[in-house]
N, C-alpha and C. Protein backbone atom coordinates (compact mmCIF):
# COMPACT_ATOMS: atom_id res chain seq x y z
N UNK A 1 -23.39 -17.93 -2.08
CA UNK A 1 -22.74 -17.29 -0.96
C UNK A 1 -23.14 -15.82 -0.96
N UNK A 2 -24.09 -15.40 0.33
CA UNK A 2 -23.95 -13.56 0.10
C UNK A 2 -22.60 -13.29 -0.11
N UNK A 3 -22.73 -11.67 -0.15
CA UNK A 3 -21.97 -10.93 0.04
C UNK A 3 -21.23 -10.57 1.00
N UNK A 4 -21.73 -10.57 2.13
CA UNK A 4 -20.87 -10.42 3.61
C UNK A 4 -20.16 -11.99 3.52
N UNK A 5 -20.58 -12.68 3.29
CA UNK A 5 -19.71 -14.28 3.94
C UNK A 5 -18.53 -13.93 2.51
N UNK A 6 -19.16 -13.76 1.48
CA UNK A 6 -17.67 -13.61 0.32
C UNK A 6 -16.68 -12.69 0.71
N UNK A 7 -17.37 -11.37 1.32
CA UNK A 7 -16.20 -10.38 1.82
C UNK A 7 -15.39 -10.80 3.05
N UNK A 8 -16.43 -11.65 4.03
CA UNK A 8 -15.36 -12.39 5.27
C UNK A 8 -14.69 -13.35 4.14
N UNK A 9 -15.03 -14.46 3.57
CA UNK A 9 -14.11 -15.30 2.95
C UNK A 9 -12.70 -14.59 2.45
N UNK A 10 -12.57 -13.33 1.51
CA UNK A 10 -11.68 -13.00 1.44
C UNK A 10 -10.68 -12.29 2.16
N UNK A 11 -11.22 -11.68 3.42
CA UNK A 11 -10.88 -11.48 4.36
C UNK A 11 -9.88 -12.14 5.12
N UNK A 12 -10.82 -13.50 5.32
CA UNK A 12 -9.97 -14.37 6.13
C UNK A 12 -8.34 -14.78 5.23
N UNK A 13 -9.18 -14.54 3.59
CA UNK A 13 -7.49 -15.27 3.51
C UNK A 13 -6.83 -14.27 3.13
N UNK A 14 -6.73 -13.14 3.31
CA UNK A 14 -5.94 -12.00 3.23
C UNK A 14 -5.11 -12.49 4.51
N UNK A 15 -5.64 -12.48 5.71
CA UNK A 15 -4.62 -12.88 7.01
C UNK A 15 -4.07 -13.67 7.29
N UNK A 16 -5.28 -15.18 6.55
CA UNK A 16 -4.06 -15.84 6.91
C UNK A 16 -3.25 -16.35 5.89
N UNK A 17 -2.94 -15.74 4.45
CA UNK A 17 -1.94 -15.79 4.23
C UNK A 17 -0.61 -14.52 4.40
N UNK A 18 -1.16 -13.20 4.81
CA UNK A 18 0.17 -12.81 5.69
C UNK A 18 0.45 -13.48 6.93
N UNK A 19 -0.22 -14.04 7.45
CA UNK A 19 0.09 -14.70 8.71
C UNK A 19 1.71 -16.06 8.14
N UNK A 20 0.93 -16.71 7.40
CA UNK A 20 1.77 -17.73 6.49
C UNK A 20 3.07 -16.67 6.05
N UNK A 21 2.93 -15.68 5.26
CA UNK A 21 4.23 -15.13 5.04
C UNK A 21 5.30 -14.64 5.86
N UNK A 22 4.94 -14.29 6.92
CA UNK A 22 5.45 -13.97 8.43
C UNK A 22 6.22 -14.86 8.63
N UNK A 23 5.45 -16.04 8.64
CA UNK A 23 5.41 -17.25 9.51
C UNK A 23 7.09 -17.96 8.56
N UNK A 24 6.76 -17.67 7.16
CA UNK A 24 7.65 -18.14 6.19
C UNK A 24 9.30 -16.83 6.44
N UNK A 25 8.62 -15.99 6.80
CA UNK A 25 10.10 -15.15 6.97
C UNK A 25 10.93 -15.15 8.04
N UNK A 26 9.98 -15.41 9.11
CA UNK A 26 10.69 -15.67 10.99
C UNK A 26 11.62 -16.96 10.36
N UNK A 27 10.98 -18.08 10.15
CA UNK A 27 11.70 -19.18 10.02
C UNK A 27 12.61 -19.50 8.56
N UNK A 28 12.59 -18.98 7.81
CA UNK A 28 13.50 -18.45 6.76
C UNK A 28 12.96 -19.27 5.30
N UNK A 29 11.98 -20.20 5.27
CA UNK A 29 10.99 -20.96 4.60
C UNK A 29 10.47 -20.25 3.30
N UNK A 30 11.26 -20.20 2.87
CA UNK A 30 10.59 -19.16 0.96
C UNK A 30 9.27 -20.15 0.74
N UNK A 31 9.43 -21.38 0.59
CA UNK A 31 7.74 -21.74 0.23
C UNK A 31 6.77 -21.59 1.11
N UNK A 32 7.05 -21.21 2.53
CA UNK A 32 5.37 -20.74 3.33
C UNK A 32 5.60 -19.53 2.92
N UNK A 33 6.58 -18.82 2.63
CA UNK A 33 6.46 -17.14 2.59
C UNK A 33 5.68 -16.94 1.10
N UNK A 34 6.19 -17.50 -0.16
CA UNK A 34 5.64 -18.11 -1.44
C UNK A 34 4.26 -18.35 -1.32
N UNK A 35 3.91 -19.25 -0.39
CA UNK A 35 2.22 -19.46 -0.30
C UNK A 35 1.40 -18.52 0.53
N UNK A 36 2.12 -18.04 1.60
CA UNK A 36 1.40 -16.53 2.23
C UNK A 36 1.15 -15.79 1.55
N UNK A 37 1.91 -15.79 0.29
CA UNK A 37 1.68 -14.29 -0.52
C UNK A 37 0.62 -14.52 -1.77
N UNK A 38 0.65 -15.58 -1.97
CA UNK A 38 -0.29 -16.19 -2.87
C UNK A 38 -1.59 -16.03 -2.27
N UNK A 39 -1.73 -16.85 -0.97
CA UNK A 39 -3.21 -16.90 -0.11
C UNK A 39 -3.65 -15.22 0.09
N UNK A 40 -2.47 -14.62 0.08
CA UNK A 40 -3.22 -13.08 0.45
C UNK A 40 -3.68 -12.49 -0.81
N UNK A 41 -2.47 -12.99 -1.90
CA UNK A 41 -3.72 -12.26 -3.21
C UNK A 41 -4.98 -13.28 -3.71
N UNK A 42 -4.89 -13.91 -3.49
CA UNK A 42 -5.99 -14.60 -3.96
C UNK A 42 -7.29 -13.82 -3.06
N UNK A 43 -6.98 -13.66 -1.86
CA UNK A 43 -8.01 -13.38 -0.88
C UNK A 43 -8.16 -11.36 -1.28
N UNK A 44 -7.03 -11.13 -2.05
CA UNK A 44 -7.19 -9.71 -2.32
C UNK A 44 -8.22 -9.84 -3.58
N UNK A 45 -8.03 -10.65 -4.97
CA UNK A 45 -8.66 -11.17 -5.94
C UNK A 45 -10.46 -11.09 -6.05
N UNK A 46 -10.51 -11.92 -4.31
CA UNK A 46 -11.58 -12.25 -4.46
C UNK A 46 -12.79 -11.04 -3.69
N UNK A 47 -11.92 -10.01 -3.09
CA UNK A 47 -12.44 -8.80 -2.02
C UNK A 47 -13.04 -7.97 -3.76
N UNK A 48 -12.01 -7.80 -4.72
CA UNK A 48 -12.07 -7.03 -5.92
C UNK A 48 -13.99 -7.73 -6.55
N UNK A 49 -13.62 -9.53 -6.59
CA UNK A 49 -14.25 -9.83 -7.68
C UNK A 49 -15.82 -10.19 -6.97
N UNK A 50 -15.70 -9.78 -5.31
CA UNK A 50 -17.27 -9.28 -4.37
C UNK A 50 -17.59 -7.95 -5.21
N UNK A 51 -16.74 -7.05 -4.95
CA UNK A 51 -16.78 -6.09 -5.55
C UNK A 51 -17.77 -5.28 -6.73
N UNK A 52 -16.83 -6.09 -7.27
CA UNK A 52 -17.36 -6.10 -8.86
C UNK A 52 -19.44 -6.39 -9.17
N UNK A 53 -19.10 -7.87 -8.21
CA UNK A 53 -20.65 -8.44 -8.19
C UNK A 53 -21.18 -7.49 -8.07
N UNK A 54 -21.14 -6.49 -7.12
CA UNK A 54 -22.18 -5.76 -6.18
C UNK A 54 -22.38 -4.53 -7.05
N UNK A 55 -20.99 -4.25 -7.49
CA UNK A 55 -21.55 -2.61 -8.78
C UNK A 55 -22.32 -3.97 -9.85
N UNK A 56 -22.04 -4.84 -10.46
CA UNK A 56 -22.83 -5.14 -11.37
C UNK A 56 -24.51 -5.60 -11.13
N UNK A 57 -24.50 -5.77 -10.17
CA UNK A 57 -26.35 -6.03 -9.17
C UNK A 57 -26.93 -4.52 -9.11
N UNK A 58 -25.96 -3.90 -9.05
CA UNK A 58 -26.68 -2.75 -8.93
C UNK A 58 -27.51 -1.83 -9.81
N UNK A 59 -26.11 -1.76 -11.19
CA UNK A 59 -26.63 -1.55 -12.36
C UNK A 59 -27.66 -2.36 -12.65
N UNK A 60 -27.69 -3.68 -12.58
CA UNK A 60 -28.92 -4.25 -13.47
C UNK A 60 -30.39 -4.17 -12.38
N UNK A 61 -30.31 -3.79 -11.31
CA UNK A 61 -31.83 -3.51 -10.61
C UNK A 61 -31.82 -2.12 -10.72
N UNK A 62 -30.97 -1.01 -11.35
CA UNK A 62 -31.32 -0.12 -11.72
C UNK A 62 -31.75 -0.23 -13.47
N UNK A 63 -31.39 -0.84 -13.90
CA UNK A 63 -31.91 -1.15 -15.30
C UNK A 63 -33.29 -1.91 -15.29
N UNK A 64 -33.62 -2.48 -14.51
CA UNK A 64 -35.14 -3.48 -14.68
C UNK A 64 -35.64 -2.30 -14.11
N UNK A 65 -35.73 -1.04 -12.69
CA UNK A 65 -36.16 -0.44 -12.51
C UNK A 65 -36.95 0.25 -13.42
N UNK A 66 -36.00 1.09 -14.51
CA UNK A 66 -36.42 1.89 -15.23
C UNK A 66 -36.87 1.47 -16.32
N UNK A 67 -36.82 -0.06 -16.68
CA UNK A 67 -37.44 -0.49 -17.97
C UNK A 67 -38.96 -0.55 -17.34
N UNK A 68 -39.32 -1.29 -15.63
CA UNK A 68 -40.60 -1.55 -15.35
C UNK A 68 -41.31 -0.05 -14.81
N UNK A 69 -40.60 0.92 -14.75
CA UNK A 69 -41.06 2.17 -14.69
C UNK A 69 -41.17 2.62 -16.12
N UNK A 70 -40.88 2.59 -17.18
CA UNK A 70 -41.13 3.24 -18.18
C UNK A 70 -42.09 2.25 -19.06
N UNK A 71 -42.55 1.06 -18.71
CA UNK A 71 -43.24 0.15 -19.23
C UNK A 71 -44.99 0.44 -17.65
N UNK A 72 -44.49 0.63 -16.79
CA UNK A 72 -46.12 1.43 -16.35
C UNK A 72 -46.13 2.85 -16.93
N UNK A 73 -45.68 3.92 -17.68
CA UNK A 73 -46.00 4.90 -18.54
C UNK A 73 -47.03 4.69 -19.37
């Protein structure tokens, strides 16, 4: 999965589990409100663990950089 479809993926479930928690508080439902809040961290979880990927890709094509630059020296 790129990176843009992982950042929409978490995206999407950031909303729609506040949507679900809403949805669980209008109608007075603790388990949709319970699972809205779940679906939104999970979808917060996974915005962090794109995140993460992208500083760690970065470091390591800056690390092969400078090993294949200091190996044409």
């Amino acid at each position: 999965m790129s990176d843009v479809n992982k950042k929409f993926d978490s995206k999407k479930d950031q909303l729609s589990g506040k949507a679900k928690e809403v949805e669980g508080k209008v109608t007075g439902d603790r388990a949709r409100e319970a699972q809205g809040k779940t679906q939104s961290l999970m979808g917060k979880a996974k915005d962090k663990l794109a995140d993460a990927e992208e500083t760690v890709k970065g470091v390591v094509d800056e690390a092969k950089d400078k090993m294949k630059k200091t190996s044409d020296d």
